[in-house]
N, C-alpha and C. Protein backbone atom coordinates (compact mmCIF):
# COMPACT_ATOMS: atom_id res chain seq x y z
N UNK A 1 119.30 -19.02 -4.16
CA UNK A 1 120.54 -18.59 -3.53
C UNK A 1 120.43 -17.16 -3.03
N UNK A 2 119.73 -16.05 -3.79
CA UNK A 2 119.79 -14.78 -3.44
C UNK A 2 118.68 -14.64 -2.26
N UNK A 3 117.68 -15.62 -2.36
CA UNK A 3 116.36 -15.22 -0.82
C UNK A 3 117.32 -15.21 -0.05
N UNK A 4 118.30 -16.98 0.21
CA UNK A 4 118.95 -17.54 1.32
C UNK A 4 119.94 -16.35 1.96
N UNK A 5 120.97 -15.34 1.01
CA UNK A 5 121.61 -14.44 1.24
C UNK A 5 121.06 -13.14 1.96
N UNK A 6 119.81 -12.63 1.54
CA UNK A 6 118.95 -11.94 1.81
C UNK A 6 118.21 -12.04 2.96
N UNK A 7 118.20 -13.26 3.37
CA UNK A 7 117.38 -13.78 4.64
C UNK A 7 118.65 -13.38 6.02
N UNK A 8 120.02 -13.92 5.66
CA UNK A 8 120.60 -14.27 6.38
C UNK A 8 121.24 -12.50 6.61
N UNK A 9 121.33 -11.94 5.53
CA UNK A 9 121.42 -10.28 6.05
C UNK A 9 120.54 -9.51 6.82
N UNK A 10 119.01 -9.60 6.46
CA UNK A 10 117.57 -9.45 7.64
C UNK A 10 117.98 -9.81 8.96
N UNK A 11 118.36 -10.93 9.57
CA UNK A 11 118.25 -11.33 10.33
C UNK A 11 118.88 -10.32 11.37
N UNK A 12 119.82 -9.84 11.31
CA UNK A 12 120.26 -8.21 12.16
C UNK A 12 119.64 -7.71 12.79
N UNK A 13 118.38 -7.38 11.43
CA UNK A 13 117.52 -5.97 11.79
C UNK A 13 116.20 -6.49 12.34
N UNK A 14 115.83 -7.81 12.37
CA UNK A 14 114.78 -8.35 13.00
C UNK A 14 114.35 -7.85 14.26
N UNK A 15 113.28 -7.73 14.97
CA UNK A 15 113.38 -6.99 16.32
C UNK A 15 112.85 -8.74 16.84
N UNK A 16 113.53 -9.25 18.08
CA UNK A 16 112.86 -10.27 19.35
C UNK A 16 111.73 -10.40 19.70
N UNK A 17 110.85 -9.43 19.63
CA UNK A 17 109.92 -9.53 20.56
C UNK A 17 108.72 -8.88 19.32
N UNK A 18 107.95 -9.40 18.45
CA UNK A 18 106.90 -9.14 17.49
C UNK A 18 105.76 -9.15 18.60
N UNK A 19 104.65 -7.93 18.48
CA UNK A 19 103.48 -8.40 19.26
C UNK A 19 102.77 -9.13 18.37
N UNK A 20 101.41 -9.90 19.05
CA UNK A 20 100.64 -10.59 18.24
C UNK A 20 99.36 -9.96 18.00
N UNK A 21 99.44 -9.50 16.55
CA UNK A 21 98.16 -8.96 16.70
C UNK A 21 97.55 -9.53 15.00
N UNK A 22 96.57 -9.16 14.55
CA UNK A 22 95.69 -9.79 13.55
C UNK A 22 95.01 -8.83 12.73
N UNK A 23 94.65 -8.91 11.46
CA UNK A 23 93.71 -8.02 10.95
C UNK A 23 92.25 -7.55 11.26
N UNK A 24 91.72 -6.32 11.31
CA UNK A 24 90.84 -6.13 12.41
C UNK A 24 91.32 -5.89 13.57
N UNK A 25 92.08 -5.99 14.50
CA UNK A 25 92.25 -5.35 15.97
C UNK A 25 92.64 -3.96 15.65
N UNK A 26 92.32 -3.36 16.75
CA UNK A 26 92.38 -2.27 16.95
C UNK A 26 93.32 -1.78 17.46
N UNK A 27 94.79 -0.82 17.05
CA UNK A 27 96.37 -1.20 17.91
C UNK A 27 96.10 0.35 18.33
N UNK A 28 97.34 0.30 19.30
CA UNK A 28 97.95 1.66 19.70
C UNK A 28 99.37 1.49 19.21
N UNK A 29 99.70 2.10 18.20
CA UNK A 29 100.97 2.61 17.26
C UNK A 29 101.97 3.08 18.36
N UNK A 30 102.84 2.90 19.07
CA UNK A 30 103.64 3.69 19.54
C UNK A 30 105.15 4.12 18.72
N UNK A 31 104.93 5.64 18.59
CA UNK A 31 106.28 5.63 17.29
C UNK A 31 106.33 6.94 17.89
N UNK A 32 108.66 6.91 17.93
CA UNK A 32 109.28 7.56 18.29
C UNK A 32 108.78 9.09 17.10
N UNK A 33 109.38 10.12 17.43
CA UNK A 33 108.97 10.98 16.49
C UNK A 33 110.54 12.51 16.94
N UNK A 34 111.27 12.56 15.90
CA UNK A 34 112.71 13.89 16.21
C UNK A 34 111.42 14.89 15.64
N UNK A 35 111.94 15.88 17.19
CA UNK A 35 111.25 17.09 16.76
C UNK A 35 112.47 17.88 17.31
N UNK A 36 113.35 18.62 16.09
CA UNK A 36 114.94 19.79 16.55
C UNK A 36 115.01 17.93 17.43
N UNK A 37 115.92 18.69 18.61
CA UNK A 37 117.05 17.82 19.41
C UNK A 37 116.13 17.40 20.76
N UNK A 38 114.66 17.52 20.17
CA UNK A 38 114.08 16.62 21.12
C UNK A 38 113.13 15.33 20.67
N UNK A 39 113.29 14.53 21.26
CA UNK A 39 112.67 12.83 20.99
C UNK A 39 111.00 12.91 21.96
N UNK A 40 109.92 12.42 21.56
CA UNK A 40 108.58 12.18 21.85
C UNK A 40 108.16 11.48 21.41
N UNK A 41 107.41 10.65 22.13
CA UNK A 41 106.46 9.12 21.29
C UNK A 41 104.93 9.64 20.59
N UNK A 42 104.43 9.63 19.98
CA UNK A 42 103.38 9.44 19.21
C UNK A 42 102.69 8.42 19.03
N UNK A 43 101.41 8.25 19.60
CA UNK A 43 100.63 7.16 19.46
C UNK A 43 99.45 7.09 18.44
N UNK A 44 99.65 6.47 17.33
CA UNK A 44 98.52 6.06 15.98
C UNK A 44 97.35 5.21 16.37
N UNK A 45 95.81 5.21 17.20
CA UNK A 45 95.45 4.52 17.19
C UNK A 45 94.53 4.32 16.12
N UNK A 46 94.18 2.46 15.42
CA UNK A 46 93.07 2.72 14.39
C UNK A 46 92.66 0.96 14.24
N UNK A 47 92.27 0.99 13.13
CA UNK A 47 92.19 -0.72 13.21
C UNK A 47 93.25 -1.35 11.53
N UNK A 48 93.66 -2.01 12.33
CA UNK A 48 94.39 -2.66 11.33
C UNK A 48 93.91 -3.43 9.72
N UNK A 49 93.70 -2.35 8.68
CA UNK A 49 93.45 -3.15 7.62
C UNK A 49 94.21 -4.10 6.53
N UNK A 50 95.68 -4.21 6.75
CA UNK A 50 96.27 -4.97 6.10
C UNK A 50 97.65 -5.46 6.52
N UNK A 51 98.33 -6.41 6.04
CA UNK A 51 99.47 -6.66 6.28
C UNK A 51 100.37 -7.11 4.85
N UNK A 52 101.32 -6.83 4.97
CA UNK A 52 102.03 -7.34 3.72
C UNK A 52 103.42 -7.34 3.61
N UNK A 53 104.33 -8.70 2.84
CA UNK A 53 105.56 -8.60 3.12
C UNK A 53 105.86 -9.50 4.09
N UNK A 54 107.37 -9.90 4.28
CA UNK A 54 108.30 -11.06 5.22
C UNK A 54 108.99 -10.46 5.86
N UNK A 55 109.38 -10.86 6.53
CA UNK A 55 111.35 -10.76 7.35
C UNK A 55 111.59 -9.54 7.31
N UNK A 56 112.15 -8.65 7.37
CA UNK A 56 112.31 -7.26 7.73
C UNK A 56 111.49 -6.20 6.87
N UNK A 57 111.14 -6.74 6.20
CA UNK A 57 110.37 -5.59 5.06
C UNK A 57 108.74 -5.88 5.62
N UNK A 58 108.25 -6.57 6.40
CA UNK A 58 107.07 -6.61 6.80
C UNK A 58 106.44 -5.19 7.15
N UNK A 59 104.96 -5.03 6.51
CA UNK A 59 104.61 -3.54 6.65
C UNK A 59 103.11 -4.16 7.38
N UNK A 60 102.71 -2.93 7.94
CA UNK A 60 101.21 -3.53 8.26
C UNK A 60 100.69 -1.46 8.25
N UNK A 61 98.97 -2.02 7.63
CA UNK A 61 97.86 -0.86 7.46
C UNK A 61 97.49 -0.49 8.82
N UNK A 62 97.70 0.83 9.28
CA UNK A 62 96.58 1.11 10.26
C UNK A 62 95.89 2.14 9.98
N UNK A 63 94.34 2.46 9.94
CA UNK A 63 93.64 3.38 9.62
C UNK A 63 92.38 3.23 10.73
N UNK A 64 92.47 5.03 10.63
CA UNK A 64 91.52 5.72 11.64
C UNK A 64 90.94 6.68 11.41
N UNK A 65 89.33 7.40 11.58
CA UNK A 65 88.62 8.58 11.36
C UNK A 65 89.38 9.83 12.43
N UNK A 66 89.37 10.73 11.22
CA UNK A 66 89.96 11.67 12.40
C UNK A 66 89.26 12.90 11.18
N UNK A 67 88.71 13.89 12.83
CA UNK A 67 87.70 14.92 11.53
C UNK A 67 86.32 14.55 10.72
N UNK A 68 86.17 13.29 10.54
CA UNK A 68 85.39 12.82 9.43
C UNK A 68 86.00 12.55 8.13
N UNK A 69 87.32 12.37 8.05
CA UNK A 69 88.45 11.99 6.88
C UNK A 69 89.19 10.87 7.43
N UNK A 70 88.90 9.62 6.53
CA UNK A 70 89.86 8.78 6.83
C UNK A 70 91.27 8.87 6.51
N UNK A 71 91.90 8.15 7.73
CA UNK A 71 94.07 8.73 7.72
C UNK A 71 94.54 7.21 7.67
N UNK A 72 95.30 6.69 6.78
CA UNK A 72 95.73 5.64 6.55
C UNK A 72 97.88 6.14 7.10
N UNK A 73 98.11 4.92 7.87
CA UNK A 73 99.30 5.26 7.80
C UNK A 73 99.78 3.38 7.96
N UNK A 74 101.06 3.29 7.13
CA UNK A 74 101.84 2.84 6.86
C UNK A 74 102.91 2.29 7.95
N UNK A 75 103.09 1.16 8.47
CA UNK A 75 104.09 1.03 9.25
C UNK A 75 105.07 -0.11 8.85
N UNK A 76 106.07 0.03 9.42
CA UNK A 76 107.29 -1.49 9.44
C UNK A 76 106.99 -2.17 10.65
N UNK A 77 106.79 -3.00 10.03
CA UNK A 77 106.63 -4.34 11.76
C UNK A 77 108.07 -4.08 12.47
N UNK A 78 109.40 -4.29 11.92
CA UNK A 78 110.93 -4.21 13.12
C UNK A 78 111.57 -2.88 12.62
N UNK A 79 110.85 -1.61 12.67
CA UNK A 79 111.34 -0.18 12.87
C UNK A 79 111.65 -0.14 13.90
N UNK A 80 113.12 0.50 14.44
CA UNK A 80 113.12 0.77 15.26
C UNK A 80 112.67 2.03 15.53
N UNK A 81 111.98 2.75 14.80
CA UNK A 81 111.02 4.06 15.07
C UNK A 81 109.98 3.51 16.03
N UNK A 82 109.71 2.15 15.89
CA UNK A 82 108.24 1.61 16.61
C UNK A 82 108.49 1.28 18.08
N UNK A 83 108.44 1.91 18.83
CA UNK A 83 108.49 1.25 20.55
C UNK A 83 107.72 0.03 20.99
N UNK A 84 106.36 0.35 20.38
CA UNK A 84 105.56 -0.44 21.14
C UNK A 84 104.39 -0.52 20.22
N UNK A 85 103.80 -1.72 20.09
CA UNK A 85 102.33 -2.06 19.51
C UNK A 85 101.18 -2.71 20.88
N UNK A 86 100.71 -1.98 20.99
CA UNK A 86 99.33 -2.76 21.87
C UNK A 86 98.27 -3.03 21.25
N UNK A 87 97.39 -4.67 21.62
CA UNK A 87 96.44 -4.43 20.76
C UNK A 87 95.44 -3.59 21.98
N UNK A 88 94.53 -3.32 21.69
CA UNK A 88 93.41 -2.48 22.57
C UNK A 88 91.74 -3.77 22.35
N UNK A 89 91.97 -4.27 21.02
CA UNK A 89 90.95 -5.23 20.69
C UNK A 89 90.49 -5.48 19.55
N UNK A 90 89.97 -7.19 19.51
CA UNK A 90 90.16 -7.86 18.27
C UNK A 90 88.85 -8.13 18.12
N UNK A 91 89.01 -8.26 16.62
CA UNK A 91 87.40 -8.16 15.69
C UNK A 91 87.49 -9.36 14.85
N UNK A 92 86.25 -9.95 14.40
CA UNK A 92 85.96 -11.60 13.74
C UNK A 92 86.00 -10.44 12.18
N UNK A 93 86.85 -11.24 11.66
CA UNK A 93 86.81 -10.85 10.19
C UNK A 93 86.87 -11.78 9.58
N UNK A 94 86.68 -11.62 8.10
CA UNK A 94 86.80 -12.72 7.35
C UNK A 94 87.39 -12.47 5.81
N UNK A 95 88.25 -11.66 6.01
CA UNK A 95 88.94 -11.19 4.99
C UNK A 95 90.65 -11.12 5.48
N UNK A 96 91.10 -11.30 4.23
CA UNK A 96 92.97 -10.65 4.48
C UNK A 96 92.88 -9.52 4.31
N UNK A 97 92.24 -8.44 3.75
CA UNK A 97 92.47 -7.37 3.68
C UNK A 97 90.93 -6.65 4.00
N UNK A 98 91.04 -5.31 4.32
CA UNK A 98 89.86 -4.74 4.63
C UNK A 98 89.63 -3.75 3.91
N UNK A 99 90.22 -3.57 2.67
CA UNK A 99 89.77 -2.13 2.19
C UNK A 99 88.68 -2.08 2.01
N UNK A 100 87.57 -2.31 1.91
CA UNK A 100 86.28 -2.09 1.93
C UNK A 100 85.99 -0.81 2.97
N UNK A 101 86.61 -0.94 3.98
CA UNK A 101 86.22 -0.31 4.82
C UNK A 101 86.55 1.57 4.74
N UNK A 102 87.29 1.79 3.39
CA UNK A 102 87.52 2.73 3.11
C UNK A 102 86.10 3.40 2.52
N UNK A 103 85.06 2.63 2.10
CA UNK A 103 84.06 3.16 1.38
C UNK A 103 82.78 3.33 2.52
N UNK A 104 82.86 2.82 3.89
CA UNK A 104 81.89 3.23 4.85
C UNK A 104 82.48 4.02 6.05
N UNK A 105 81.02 4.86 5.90
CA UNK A 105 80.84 5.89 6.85
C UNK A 105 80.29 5.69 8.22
N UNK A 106 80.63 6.26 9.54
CA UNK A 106 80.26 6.23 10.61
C UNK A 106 79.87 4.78 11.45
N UNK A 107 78.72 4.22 11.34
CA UNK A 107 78.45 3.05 12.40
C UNK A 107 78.97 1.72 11.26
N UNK A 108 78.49 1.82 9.86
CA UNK A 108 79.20 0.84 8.79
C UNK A 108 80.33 0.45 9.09
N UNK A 109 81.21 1.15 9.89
CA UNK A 109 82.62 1.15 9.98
C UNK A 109 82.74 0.38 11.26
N UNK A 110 81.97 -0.30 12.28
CA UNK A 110 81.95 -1.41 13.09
C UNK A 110 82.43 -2.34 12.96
N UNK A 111 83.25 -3.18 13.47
CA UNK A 111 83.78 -4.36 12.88
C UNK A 111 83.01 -5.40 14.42
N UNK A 112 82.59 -6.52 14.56
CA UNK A 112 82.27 -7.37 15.72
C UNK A 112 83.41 -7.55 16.22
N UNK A 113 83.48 -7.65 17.67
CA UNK A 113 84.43 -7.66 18.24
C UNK A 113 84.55 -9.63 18.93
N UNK A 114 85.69 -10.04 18.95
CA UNK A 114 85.87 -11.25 19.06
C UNK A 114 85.65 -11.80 20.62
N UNK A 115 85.23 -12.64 20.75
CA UNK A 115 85.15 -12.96 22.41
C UNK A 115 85.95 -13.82 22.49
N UNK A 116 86.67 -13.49 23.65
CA UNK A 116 87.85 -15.16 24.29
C UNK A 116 87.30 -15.87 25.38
């Protein structure tokens, strides 16, 4: 009884239009960002190592080298902080999750890229 209630309150905040993207692709993050009383988009690009969660609470991993330090950031799939997800390109994996990829350095960090 409490999912069914819970589901039917989500449904609000759902956003229409989900892009399709997969673990392993490589996105461009587009996220609004208040700086004082001015608004600018910010773009996260990296490859997607995880997803987790349903219906409005859906989160997904994106992580990228920057410096030579890996930056993990955290997103909501229907934020409306999020403008826009592009994928840029998709990789053959064979895992749900990729943390592995936290423990390799430089070319290790390749994923094959998928052909259509």
């Amino acid at each position: 009884m409490t999912n069914k209630l819970i589901d039917e309150l989500e449904k609000d905040h759902l956003k229409s239009e989900v892009p399709q993207f997969e673990i392993g692709d490589t996105v461009d993050v587009h996220t609004r960002i208040l700086e004082g009383d001015k608004e600018r988009t910010q773009i996260f690009t990296g490859t997607v190592i995880a997803r987790s969660g349903s219906g409005a609470r859906e989160m997904f991993t994106v992580r990228r080298i920057v410096a030579g330090e890996g930056v993990e950031r955290k997103f909501p799939l229907h934020s409306p902080r999020i403008s826009q997800i592009e994928v840029k390109r998709s990789s053959v994996v064979r895992r749900a999750k990729l943390y592995f990829l936290r423990d390799r350095v430089g070319k290790a960090v390749r994923l094959a890229e998928r052909r259509t």
